[in-house]
PDB file of N, CA and C in Angstrom:
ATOM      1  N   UNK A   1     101.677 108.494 129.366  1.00  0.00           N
ATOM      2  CA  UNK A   1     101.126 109.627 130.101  1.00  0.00           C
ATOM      3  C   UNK A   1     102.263 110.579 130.490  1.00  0.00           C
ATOM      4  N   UNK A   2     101.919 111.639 130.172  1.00  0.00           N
ATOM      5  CA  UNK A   2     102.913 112.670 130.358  1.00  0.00           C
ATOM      6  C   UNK A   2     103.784 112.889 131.711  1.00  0.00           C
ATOM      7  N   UNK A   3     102.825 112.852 132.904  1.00  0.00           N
ATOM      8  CA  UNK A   3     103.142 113.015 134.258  1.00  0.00           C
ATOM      9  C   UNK A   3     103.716 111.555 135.063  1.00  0.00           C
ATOM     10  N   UNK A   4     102.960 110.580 134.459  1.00  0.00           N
ATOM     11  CA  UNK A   4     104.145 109.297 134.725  1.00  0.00           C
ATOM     12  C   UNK A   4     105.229 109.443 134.244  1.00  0.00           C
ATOM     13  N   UNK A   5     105.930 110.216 132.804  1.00  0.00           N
ATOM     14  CA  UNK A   5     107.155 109.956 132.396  1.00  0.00           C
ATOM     15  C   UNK A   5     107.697 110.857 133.165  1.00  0.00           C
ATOM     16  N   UNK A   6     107.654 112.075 133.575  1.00  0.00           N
ATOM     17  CA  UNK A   6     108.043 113.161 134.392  1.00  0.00           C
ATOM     18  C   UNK A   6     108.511 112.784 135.692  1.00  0.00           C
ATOM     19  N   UNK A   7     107.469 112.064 136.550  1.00  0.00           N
ATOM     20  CA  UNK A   7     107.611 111.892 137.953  1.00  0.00           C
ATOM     21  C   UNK A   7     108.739 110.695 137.835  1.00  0.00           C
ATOM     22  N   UNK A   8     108.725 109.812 136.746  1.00  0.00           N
ATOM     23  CA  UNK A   8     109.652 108.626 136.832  1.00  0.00           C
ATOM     24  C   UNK A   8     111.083 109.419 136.192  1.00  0.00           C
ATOM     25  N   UNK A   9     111.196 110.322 135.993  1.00  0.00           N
ATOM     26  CA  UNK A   9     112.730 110.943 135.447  1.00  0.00           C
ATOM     27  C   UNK A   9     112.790 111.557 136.462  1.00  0.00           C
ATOM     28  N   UNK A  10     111.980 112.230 137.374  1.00  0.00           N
ATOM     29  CA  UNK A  10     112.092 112.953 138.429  1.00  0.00           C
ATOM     30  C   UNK A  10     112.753 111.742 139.389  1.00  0.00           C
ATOM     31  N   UNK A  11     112.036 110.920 139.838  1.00  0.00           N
ATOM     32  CA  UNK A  11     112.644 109.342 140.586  1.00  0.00           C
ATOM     33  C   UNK A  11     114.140 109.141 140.313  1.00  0.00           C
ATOM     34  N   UNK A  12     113.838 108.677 139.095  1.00  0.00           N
ATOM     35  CA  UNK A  12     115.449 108.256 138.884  1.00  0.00           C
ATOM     36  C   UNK A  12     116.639 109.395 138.940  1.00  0.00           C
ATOM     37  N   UNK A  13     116.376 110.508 138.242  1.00  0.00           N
ATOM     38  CA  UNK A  13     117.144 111.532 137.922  1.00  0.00           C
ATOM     39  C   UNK A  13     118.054 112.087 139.359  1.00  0.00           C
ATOM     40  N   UNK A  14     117.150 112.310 140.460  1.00  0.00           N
ATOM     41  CA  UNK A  14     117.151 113.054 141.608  1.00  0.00           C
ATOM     42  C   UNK A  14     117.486 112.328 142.917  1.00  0.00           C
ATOM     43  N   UNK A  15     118.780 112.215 143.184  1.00  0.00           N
ATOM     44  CA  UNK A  15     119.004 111.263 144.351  1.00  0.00           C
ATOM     45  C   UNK A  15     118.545 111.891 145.913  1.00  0.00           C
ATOM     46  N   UNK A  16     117.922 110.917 146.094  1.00  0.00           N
ATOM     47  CA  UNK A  16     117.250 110.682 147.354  1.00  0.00           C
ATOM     48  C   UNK A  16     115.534 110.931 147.536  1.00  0.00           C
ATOM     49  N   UNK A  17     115.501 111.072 146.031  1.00  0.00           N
ATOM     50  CA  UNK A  17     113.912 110.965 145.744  1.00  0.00           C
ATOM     51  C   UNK A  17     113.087 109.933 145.670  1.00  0.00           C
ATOM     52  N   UNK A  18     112.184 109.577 146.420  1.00  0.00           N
ATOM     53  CA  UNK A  18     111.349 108.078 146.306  1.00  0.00           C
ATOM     54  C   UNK A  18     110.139 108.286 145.561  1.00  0.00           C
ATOM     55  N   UNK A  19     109.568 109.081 145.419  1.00  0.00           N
ATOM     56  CA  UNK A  19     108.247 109.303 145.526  1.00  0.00           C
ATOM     57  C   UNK A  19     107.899 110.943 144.925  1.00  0.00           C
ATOM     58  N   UNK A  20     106.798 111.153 144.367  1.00  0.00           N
ATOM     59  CA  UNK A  20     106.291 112.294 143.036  1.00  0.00           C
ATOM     60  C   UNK A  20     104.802 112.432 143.655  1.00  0.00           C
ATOM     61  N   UNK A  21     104.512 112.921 144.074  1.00  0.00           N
ATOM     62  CA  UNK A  21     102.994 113.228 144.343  1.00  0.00           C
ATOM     63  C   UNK A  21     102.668 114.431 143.384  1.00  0.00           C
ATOM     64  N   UNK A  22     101.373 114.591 143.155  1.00  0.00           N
ATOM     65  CA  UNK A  22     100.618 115.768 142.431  1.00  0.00           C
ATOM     66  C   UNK A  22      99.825 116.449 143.285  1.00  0.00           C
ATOM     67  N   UNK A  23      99.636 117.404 143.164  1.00  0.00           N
ATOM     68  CA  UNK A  23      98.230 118.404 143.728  1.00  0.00           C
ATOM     69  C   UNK A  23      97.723 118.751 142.747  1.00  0.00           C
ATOM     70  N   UNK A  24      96.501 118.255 142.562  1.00  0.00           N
ATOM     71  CA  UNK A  24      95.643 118.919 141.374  1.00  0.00           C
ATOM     72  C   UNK A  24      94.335 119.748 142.151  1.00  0.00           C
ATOM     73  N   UNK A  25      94.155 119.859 143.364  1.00  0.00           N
ATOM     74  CA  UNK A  25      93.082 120.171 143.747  1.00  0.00           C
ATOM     75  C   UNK A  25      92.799 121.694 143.646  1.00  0.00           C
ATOM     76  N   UNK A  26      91.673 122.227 143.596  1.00  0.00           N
ATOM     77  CA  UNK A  26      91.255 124.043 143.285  1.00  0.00           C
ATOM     78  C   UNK A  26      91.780 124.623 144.628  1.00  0.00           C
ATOM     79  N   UNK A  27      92.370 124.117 145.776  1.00  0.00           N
ATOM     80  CA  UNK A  27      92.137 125.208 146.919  1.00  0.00           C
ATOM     81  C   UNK A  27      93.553 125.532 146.641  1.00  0.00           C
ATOM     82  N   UNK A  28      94.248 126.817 147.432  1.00  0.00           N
ATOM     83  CA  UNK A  28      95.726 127.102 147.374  1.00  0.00           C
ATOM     84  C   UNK A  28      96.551 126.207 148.414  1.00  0.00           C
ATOM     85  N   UNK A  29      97.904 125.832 147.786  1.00  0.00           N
ATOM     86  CA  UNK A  29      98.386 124.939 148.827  1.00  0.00           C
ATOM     87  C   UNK A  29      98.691 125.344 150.155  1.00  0.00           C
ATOM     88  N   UNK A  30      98.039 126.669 150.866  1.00  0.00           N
ATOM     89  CA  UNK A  30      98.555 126.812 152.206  1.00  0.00           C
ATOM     90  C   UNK A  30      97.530 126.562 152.994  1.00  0.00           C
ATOM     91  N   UNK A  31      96.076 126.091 152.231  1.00  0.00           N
ATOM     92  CA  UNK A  31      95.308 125.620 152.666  1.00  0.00           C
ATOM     93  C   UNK A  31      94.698 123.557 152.800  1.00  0.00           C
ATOM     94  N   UNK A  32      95.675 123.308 152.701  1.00  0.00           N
ATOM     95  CA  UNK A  32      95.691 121.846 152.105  1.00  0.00           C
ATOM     96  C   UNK A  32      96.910 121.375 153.286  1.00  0.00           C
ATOM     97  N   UNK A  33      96.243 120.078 154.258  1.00  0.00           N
ATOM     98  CA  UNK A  33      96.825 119.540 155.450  1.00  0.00           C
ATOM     99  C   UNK A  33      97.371 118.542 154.731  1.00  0.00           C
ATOM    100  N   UNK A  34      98.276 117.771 154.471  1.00  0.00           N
ATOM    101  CA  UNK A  34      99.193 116.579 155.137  1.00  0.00           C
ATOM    102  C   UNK A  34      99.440 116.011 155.854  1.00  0.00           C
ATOM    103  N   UNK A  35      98.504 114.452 156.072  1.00  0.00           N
ATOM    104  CA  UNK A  35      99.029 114.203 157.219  1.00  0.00           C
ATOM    105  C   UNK A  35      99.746 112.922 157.197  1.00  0.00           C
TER     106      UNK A  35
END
C-alpha cells in the first residue's frame, strides 16, 4: 500500500517522528478538532 510505505519512510527517515496520521475527510482542516 502506497501510504503505509510513505508514512513508514516518513517514521524512519525523520527524527523525532513516531507516528503518520492521514486526513482523508471532505471538511477543510480548520474545521476538524483534535483532541
Amino acid at each position: 500500500d502506497f501510504l503505509e510505505r510513505i508514512s513508514a519512510r516518513i517514521i524512519n527517515e525523520v527524527h523525532g517522528i513516531s507516528r503518520v496520521t492521514y486526513d482523508i475527510s471532505s471538511k477543510p482542516p480548520a474545521t476538524i478538532e483534535w483532541e
